[in-house]
C-alpha atoms as a PDB file:
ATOM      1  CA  UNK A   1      84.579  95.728 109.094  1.00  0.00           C
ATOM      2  CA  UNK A   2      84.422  99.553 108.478  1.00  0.00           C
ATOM      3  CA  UNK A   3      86.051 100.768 104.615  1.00  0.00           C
ATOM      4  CA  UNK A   4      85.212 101.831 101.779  1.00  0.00           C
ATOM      5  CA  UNK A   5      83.946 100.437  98.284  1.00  0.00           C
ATOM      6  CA  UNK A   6      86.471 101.825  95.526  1.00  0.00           C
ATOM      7  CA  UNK A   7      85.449 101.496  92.029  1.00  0.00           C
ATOM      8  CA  UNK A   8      88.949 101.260  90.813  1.00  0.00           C
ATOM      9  CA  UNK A   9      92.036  99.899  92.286  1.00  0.00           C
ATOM     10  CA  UNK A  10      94.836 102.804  93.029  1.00  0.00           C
ATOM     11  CA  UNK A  11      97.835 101.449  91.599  1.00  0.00           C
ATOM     12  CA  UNK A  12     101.374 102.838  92.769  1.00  0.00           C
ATOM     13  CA  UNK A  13     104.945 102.859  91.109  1.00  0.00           C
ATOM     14  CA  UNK A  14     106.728  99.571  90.490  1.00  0.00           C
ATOM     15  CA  UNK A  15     109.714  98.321  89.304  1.00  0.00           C
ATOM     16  CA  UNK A  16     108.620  95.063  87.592  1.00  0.00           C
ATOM     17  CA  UNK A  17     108.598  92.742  84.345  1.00  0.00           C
ATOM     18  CA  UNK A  18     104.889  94.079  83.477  1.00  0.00           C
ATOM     19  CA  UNK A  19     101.756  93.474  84.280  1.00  0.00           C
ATOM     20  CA  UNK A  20     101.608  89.762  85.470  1.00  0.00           C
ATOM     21  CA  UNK A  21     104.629  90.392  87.115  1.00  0.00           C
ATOM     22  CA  UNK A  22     102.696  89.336  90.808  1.00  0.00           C
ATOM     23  CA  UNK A  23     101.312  86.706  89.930  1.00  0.00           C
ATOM     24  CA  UNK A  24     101.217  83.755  92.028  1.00  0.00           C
ATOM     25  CA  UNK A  25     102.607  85.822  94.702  1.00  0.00           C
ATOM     26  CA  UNK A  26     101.128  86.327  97.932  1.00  0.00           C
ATOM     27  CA  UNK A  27     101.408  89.966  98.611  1.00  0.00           C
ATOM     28  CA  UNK A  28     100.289  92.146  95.482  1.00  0.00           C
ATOM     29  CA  UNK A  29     101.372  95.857  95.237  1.00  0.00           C
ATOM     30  CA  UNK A  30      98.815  96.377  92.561  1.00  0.00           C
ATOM     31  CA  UNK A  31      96.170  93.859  91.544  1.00  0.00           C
ATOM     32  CA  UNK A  32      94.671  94.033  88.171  1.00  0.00           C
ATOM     33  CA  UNK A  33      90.890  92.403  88.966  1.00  0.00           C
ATOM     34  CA  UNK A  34      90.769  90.785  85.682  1.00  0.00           C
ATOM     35  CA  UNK A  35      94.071  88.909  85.736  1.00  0.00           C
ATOM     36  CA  UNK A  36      93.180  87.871  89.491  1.00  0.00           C
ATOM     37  CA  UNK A  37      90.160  86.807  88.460  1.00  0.00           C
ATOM     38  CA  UNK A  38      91.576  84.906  85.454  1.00  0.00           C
ATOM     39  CA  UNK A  39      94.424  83.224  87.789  1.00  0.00           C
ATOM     40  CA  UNK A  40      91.579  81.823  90.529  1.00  0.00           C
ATOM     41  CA  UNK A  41      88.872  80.753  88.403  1.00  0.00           C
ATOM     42  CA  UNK A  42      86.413  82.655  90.304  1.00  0.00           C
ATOM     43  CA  UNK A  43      84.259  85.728  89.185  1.00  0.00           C
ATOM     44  CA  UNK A  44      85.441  88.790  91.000  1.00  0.00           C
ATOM     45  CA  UNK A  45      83.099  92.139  92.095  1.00  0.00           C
ATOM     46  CA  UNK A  46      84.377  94.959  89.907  1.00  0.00           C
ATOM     47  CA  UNK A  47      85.124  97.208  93.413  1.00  0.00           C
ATOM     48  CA  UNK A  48      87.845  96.496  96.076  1.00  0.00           C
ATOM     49  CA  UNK A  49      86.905  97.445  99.899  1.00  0.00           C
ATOM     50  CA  UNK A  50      89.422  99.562 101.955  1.00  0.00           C
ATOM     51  CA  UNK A  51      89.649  98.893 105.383  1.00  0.00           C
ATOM     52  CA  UNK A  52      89.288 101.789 107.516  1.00  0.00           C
ATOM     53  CA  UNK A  53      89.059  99.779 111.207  1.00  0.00           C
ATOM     54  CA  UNK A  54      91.992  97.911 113.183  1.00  0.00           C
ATOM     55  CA  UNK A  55      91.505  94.455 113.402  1.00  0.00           C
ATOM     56  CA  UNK A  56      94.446  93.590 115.808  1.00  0.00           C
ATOM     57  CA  UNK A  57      96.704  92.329 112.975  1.00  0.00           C
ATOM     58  CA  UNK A  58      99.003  95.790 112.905  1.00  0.00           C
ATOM     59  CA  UNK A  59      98.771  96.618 110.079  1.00  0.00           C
ATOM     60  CA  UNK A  60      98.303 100.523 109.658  1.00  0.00           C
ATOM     61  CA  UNK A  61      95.044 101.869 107.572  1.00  0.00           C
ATOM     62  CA  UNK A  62      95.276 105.287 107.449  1.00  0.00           C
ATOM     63  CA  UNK A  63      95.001 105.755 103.453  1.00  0.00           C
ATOM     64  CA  UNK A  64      96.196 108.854 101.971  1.00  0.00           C
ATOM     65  CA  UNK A  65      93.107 110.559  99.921  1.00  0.00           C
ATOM     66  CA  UNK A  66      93.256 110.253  96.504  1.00  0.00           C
ATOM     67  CA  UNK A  67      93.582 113.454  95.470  1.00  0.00           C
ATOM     68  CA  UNK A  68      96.306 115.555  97.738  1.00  0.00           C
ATOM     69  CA  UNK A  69      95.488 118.844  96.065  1.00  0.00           C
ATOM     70  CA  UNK A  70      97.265 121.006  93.799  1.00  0.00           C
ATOM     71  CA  UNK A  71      99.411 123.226  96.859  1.00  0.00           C
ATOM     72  CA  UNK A  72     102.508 121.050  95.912  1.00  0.00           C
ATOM     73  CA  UNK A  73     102.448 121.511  92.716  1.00  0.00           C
ATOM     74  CA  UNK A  74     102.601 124.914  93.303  1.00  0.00           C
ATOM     75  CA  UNK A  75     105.640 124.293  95.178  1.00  0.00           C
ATOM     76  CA  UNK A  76     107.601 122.170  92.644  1.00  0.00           C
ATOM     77  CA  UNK A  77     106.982 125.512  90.224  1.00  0.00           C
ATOM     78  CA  UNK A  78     108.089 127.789  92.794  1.00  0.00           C
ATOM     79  CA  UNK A  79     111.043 125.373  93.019  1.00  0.00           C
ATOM     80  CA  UNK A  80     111.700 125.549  89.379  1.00  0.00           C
ATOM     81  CA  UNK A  81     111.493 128.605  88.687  1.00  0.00           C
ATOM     82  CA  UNK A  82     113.429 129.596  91.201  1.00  0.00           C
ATOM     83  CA  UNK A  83     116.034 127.903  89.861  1.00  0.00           C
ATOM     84  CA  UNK A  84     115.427 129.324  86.205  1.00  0.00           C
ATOM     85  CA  UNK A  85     115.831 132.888  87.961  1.00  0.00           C
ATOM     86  CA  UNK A  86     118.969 132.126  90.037  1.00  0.00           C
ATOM     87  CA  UNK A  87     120.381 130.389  86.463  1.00  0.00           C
ATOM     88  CA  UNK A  88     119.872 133.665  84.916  1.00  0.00           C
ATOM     89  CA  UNK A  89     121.415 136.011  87.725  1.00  0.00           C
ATOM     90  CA  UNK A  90     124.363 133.576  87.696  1.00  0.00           C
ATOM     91  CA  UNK A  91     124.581 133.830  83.630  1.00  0.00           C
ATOM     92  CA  UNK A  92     124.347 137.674  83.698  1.00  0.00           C
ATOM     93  CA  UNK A  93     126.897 138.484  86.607  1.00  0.00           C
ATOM     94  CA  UNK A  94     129.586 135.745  85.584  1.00  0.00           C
ATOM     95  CA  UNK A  95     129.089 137.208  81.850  1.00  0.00           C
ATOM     96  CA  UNK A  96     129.586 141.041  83.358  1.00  0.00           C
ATOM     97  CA  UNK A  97     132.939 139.412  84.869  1.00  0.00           C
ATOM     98  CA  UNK A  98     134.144 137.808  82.249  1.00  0.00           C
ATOM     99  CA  UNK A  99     133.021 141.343  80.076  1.00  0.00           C
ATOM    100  CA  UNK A 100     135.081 143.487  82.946  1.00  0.00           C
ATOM    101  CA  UNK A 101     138.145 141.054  83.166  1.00  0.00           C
ATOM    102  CA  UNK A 102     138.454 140.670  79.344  1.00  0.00           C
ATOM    103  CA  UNK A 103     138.497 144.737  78.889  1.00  0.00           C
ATOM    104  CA  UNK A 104     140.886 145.543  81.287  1.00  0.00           C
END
């Protein structure tokens, strides 16, 4: 088997009841060690292992990095305040209309 040893376990969104909301379940979305550990009785290693290599089981492994860098958060505040600016042209050119109309 070919992975990697993470230290902590990534944990993605959820809609659930809380924190023990998987237990007893067979497929976990995110595992909290401790509670695991509590629910089997056993003594768990404080890493998990990713698996990088196919096994045959298709399943696919190819993990997203942890950190995706900062380029698209640069694009949700282009995004934004792009909108802010096209909020403001709109506000100034329906206000000169309504200025124009109104003097007439």
């Amino acid at each position: 088997m070919d992975g990697t040893a993470l230290a902590t376990v990534p944990r993605v969104f959820s809609l659930g009841q809380g924190a023990n909301a998987e237990a007893g379940q067979k497929i976990r979305q995110n595992v909290d060690l401790a509670a695991y550990a509590r629910e089997l009785g056993v003594p768990l290693q404080p890493f998990v292992l990713e698996q990088r290599n196919d096994n045959g089981d298709g399943l696919a492994r190819d993990w997203a990095p942890a950190d995706i860098g900062a380029d698209r958060h640069y694009g949700y505040a282009f995004q934004w305040f792009g909108l802010a600016a096209l909020t403001l042209v709109l506000l100034v050119a329906l206000s000169w209309r309504r200025a124009a109309r109104m003097a007439a």
